[in-house]
N, C-alpha and C. Protein backbone atom coordinates (compact mmCIF):
# COMPACT_ATOMS: atom_id res chain seq x y z
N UNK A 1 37.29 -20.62 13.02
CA UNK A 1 37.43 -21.94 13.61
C UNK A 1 38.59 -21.91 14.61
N UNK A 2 38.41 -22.36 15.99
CA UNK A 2 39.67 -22.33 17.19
C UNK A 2 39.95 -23.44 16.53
N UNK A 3 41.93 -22.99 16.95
CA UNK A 3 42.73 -23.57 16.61
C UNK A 3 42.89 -25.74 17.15
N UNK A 4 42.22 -25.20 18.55
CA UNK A 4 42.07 -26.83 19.05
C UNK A 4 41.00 -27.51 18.21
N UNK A 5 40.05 -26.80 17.50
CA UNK A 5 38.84 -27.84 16.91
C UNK A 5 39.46 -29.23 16.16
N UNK A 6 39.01 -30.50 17.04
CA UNK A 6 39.60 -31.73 15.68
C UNK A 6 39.58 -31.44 13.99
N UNK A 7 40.42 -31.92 13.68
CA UNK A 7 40.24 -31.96 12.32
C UNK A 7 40.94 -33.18 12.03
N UNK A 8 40.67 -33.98 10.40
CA UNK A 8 41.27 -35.00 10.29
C UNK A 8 42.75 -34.61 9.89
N UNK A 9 43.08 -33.08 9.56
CA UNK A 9 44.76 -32.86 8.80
C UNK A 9 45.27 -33.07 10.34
N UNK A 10 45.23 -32.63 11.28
CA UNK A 10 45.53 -33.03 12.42
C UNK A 10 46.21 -34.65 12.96
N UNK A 11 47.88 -34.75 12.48
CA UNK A 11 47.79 -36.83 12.94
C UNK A 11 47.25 -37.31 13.69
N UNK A 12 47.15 -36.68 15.08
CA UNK A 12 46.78 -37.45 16.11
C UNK A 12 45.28 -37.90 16.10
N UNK A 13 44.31 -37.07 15.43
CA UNK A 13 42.80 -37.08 15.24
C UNK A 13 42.82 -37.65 14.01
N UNK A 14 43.78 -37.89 12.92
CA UNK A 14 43.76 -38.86 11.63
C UNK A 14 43.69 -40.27 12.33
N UNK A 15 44.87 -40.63 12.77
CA UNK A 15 45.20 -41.75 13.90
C UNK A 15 44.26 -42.12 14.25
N UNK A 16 43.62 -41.37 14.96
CA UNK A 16 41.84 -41.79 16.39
C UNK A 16 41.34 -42.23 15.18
N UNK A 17 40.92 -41.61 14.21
CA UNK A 17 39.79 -41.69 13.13
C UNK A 17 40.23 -43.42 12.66
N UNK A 18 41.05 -43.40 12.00
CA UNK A 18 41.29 -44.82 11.80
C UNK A 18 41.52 -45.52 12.12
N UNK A 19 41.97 -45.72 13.56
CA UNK A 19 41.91 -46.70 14.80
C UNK A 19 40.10 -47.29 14.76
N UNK A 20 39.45 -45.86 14.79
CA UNK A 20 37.37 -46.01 15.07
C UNK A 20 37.13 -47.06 13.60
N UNK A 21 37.47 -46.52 12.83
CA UNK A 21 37.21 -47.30 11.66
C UNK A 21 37.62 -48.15 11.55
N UNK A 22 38.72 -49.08 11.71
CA UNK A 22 39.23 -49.94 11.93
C UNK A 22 38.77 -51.15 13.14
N UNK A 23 37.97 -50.62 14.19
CA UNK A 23 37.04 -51.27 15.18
C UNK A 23 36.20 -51.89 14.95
N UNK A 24 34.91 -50.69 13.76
CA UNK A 24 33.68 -51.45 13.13
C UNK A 24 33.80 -52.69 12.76
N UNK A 25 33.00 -53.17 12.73
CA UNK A 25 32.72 -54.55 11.99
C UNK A 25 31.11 -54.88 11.20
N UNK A 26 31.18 -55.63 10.27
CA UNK A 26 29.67 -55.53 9.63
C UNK A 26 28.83 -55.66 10.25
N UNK A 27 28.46 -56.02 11.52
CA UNK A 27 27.80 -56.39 12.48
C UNK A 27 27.41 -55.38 13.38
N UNK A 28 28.07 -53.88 13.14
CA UNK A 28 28.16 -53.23 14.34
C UNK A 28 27.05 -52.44 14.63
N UNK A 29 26.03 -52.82 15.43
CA UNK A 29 24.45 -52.39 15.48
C UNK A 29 24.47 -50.22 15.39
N UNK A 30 23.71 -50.03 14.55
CA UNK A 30 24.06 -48.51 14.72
C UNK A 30 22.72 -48.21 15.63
N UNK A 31 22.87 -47.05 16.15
CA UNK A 31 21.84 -46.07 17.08
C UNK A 31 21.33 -45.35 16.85
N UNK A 32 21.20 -45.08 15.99
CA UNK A 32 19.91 -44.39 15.42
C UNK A 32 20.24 -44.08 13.52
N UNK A 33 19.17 -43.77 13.07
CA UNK A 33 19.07 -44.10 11.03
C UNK A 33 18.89 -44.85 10.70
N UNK A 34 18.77 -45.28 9.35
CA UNK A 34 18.72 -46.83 8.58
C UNK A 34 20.09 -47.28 8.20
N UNK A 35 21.02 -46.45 8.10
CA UNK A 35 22.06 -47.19 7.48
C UNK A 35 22.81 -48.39 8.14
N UNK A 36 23.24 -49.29 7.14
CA UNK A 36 24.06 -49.99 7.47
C UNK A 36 25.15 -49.74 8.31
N UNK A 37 26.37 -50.94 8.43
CA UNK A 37 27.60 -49.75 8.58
C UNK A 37 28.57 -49.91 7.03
N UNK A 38 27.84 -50.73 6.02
CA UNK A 38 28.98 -50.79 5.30
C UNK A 38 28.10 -49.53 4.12
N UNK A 39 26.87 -48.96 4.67
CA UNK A 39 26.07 -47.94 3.44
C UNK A 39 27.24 -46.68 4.38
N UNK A 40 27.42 -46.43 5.57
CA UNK A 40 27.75 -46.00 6.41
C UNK A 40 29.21 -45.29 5.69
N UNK A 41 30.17 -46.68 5.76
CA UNK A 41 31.13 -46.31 5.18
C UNK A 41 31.43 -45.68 3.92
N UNK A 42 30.50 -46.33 2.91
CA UNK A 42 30.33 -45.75 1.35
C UNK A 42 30.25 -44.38 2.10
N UNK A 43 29.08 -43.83 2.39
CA UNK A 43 28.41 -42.84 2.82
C UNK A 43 29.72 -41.63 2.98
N UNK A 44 30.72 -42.13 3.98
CA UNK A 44 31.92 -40.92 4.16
C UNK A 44 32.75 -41.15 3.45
N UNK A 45 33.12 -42.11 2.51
CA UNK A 45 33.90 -41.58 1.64
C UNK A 45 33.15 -41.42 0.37
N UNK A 46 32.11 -41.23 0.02
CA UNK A 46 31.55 -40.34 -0.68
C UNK A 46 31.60 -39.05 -0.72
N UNK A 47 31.82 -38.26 0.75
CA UNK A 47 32.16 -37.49 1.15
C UNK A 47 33.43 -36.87 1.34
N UNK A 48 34.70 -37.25 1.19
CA UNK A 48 35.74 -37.25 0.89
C UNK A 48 35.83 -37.32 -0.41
N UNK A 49 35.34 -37.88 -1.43
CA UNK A 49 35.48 -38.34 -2.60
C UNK A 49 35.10 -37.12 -3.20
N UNK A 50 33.85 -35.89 -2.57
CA UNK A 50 33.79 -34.73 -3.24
C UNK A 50 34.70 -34.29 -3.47
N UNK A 51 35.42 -33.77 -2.03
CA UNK A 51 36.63 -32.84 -1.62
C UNK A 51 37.20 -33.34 -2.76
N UNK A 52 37.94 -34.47 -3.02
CA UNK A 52 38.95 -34.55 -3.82
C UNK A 52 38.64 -34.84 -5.44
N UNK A 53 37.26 -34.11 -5.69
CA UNK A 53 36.90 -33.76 -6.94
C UNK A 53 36.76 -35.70 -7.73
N UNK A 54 36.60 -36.44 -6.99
CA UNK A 54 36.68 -38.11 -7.48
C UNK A 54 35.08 -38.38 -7.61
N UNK A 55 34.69 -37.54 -6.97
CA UNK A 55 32.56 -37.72 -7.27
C UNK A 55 32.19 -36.43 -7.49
N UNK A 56 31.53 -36.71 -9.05
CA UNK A 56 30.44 -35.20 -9.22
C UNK A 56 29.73 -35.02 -8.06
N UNK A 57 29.26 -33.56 -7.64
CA UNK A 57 28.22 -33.35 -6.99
C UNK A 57 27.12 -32.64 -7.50
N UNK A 58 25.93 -32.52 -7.56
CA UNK A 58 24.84 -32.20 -8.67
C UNK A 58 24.07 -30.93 -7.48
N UNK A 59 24.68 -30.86 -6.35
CA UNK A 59 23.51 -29.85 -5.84
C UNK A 59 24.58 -28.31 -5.58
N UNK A 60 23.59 -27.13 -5.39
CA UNK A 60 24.21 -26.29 -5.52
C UNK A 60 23.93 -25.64 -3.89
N UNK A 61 24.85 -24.88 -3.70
CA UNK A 61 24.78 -24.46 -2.45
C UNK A 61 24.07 -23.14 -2.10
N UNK A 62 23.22 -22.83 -1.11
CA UNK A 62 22.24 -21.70 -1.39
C UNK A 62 23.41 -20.90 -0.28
N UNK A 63 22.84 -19.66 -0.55
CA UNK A 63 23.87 -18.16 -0.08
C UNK A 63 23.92 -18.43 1.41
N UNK A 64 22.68 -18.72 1.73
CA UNK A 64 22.52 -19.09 3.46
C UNK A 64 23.33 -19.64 3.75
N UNK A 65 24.20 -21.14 3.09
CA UNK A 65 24.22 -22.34 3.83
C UNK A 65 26.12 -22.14 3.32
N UNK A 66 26.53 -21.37 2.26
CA UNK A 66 27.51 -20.43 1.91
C UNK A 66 28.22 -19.71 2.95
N UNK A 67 27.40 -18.50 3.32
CA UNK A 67 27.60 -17.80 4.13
C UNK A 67 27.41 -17.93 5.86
N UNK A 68 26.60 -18.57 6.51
CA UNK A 68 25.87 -18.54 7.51
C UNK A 68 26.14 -19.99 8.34
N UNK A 69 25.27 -20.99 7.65
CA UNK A 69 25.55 -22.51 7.83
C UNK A 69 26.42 -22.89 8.03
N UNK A 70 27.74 -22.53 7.34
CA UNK A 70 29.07 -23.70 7.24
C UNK A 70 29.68 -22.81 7.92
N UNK A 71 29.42 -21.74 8.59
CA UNK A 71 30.82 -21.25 9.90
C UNK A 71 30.00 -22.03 11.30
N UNK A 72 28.67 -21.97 11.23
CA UNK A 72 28.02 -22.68 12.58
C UNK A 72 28.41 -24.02 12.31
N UNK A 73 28.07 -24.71 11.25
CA UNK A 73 28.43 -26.30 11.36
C UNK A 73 30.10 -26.21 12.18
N UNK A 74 30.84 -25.48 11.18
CA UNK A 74 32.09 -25.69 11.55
C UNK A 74 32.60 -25.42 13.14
N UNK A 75 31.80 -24.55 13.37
CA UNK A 75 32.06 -24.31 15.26
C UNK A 75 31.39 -25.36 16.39
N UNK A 76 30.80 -26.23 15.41
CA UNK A 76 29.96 -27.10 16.34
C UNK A 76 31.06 -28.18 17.33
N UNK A 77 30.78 -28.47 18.16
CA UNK A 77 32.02 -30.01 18.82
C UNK A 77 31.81 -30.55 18.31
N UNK A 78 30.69 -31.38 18.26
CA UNK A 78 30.01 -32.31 17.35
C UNK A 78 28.98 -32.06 16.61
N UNK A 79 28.42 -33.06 15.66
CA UNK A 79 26.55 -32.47 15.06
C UNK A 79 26.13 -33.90 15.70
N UNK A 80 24.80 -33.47 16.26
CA UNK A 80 24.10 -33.90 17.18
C UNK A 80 23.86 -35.41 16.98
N UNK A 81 23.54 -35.91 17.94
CA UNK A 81 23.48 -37.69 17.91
C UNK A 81 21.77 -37.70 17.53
N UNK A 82 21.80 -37.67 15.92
CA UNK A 82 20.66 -37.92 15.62
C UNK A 82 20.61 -38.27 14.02
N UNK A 83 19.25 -38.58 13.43
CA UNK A 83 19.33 -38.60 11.94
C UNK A 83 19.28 -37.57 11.16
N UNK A 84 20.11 -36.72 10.35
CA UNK A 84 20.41 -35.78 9.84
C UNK A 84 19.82 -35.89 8.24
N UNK A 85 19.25 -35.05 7.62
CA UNK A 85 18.79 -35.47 6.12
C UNK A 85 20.12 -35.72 5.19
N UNK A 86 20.28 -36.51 4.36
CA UNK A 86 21.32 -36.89 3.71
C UNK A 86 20.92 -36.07 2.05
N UNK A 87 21.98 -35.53 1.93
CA UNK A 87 22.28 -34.53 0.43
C UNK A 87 22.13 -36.10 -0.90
N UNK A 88 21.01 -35.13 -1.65
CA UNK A 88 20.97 -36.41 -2.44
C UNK A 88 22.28 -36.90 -2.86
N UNK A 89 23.20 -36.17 -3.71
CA UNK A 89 24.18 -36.92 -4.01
C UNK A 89 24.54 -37.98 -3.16
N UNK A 90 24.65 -38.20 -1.88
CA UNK A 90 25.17 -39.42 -1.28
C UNK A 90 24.11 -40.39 -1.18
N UNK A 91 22.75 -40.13 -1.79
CA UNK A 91 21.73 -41.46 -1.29
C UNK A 91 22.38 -42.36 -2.16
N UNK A 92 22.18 -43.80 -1.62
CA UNK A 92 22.79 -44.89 -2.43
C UNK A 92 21.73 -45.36 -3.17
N UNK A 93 21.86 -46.04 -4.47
CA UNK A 93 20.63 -46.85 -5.01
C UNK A 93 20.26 -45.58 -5.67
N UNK A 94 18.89 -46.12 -6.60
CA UNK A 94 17.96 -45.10 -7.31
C UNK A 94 17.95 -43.71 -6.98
N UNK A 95 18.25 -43.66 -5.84
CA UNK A 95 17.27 -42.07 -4.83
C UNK A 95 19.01 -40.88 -5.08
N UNK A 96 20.01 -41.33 -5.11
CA UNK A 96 21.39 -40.41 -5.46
C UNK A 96 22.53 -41.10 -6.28
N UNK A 97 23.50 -40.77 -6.27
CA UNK A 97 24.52 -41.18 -6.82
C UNK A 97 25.89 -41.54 -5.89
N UNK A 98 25.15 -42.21 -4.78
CA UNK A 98 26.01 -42.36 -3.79
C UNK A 98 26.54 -43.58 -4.18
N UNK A 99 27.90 -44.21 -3.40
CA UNK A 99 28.54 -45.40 -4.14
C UNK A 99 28.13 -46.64 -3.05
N UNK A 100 27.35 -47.74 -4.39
CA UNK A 100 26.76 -48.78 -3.16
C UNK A 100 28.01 -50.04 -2.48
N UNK A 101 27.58 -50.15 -1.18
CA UNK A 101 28.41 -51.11 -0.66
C UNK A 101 28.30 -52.29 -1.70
N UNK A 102 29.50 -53.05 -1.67
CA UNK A 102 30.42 -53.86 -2.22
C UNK A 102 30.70 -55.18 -1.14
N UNK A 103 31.74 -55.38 -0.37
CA UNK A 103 31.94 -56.05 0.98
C UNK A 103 32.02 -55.10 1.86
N UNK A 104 32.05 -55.52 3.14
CA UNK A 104 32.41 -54.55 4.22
C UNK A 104 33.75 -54.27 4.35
N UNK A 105 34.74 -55.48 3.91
CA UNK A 105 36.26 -55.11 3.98
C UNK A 105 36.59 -53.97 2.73
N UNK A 106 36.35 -54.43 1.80
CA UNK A 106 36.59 -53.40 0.66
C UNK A 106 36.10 -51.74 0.31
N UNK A 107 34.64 -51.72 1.51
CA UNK A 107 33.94 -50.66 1.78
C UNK A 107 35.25 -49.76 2.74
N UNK A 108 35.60 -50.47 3.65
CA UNK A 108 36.30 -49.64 4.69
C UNK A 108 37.35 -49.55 4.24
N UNK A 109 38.12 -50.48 3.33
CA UNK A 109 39.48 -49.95 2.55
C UNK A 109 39.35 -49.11 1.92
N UNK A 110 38.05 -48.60 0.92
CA UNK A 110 37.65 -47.53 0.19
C UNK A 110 37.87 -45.81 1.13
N UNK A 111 37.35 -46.19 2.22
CA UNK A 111 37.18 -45.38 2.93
C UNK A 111 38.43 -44.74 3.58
N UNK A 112 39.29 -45.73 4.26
CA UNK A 112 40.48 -45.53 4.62
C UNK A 112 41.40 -45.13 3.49
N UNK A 113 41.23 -45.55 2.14
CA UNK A 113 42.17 -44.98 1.35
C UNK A 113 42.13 -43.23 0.91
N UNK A 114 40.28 -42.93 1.10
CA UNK A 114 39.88 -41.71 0.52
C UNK A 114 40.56 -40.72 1.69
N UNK A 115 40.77 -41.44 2.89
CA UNK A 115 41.24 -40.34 3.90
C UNK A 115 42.68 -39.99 3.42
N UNK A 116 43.50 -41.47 3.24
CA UNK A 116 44.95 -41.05 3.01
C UNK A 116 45.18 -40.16 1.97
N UNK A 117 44.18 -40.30 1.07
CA UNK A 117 44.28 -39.45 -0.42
C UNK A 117 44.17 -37.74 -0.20
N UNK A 118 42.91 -37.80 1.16
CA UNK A 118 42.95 -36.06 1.56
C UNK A 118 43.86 -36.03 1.95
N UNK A 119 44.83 -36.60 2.81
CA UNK A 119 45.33 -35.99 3.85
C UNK A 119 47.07 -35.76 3.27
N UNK A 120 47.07 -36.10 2.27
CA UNK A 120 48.20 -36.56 1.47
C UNK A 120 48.85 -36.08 -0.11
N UNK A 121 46.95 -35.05 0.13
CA UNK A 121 47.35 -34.24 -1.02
C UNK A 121 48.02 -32.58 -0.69
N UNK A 122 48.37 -32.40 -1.77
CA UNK A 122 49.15 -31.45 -2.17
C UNK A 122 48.42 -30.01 -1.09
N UNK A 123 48.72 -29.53 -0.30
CA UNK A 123 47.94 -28.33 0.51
C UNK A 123 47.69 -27.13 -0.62
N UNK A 124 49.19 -27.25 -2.07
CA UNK A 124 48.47 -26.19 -2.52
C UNK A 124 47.32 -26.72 -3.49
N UNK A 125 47.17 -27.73 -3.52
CA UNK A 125 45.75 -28.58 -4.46
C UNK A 125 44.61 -28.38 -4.17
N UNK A 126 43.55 -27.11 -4.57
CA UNK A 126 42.54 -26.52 -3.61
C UNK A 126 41.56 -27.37 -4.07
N UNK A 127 40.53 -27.92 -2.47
CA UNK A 127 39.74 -29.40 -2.72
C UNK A 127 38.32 -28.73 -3.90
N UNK A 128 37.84 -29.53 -4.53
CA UNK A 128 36.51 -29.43 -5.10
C UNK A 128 35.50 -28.51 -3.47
N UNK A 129 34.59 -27.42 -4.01
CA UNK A 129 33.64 -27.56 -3.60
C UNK A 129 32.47 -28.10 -3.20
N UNK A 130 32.11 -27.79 -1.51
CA UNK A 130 30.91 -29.20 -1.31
C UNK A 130 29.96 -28.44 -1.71
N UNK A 131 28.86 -29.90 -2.34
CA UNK A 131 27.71 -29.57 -2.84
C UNK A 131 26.91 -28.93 -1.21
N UNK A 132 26.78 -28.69 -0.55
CA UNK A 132 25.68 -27.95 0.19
C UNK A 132 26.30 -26.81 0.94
N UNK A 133 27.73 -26.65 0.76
CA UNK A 133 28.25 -25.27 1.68
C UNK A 133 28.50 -24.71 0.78
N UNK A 134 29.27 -25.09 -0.41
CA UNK A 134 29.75 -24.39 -1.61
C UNK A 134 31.35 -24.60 -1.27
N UNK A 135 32.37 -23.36 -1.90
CA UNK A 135 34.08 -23.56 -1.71
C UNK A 135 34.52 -23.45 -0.26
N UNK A 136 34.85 -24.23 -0.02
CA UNK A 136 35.33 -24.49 1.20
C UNK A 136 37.09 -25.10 0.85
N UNK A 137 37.89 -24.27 1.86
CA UNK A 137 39.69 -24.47 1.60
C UNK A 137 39.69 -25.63 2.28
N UNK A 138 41.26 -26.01 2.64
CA UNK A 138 41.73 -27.58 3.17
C UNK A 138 41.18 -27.61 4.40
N UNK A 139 41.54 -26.94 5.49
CA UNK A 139 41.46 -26.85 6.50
C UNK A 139 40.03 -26.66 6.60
N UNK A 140 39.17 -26.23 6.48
CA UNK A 140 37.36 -26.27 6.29
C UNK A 140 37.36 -27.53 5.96
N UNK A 141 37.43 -28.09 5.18
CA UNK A 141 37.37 -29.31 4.69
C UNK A 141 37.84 -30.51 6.01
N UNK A 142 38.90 -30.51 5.84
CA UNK A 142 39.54 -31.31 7.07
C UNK A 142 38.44 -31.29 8.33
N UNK A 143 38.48 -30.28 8.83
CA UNK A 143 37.23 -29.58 10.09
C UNK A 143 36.03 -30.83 9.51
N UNK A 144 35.44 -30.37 8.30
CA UNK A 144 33.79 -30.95 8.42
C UNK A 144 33.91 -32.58 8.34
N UNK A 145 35.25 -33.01 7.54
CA UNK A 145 34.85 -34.33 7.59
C UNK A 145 35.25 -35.23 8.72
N UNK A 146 36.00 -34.61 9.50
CA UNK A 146 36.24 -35.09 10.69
C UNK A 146 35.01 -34.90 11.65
N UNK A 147 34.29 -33.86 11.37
CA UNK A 147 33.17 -33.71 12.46
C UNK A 147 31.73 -35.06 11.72
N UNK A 148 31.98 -35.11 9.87
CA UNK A 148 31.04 -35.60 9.74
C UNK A 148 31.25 -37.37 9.98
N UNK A 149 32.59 -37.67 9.84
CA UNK A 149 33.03 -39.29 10.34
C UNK A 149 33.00 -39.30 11.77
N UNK A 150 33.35 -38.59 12.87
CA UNK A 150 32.82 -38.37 14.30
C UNK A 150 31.51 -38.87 14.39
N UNK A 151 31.02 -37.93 13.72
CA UNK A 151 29.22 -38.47 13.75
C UNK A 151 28.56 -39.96 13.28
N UNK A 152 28.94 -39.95 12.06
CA UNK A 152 28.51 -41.71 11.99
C UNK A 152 29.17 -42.40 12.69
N UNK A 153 30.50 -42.27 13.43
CA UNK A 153 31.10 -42.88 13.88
C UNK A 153 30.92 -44.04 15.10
N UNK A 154 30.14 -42.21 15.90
CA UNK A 154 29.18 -42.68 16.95
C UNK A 154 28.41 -43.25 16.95
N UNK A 155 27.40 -43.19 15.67
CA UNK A 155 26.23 -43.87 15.34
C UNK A 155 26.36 -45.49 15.38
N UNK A 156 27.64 -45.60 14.91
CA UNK A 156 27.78 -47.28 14.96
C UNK A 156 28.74 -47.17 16.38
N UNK A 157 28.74 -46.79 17.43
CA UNK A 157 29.20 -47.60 18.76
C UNK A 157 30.61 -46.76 18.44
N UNK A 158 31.43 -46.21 17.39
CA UNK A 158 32.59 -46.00 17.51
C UNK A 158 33.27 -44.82 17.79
């Protein structure tokens, strides 16, 4: 991974990130998917919530997506302005064990808190493994969820 790639351990790209989040509003029409923006928000800090071992994850990571997958994801600028299949663990409702929106204010406080919690933990505190890449260190970590809140980000206008 080059050293310039955003990441959220990065302040200045923590900063951007929660300035964007802080913009949304329940209203904020997204561009392409079904989600809401407050399934939206659950949605990434569900994703954060792995890293920091606060949500089981039930899927296992195949050797491909181990080895192969998560250095390409990670070199990507962005992942593409489109609908991406969602890892069951994060479907909300019946279909995963994703966490369902609540309000929209309390959704995005959820969210904003799960960032301060990565970004704030201990560097030698090695994060939970993601369910679809497998062990991934801080800095991997940092990298994908900044690329994966980038992405919805956009999706809702932000």
């Amino acid at each position: 991974m080059a050293t310039s790639a955003p990441t959220l351990l990065a302040p200045t790209v923590y900063q951007a990130l929660v300035a964007r989040i802080g913009h949304l509003e329940a209203h904020s029409p997204r561009q392409w998917g079904r989600m809401s923006a407050d399934q939206m928000l659950c949605h990434c800090a569900d994703q954060v919530r792995l890293a920091l071992a606060q949500k089981p994850a039930t899927e296992t990571a195949s050797w491909f997506n181990r080895i192969i997958a998560i250095r390409v994801a990670l070199a990507l600028p962005r992942l593409p302005l489109r609908n991406l299949p969602t890892p069951r663990d994060m479907r909300q409702g019946d279909a995963g064990r994703g966490t369902r929106p609540t309000t929209f204010a309390q959704d995005k406080a959820l969210l904003l808190q799960t960032l301060v919690d990565f970004v704030t933990r201990p560097a030698a505190a090695p994060p939970a493994p993601h369910p679809a890449y497998g062990p991934l260190d801080r800095a991997q970590w940092g990298r994908f969820i900044y690329l994966h809140l980038d992405h919805h980000l956009r999706q809702f206008g932000g």
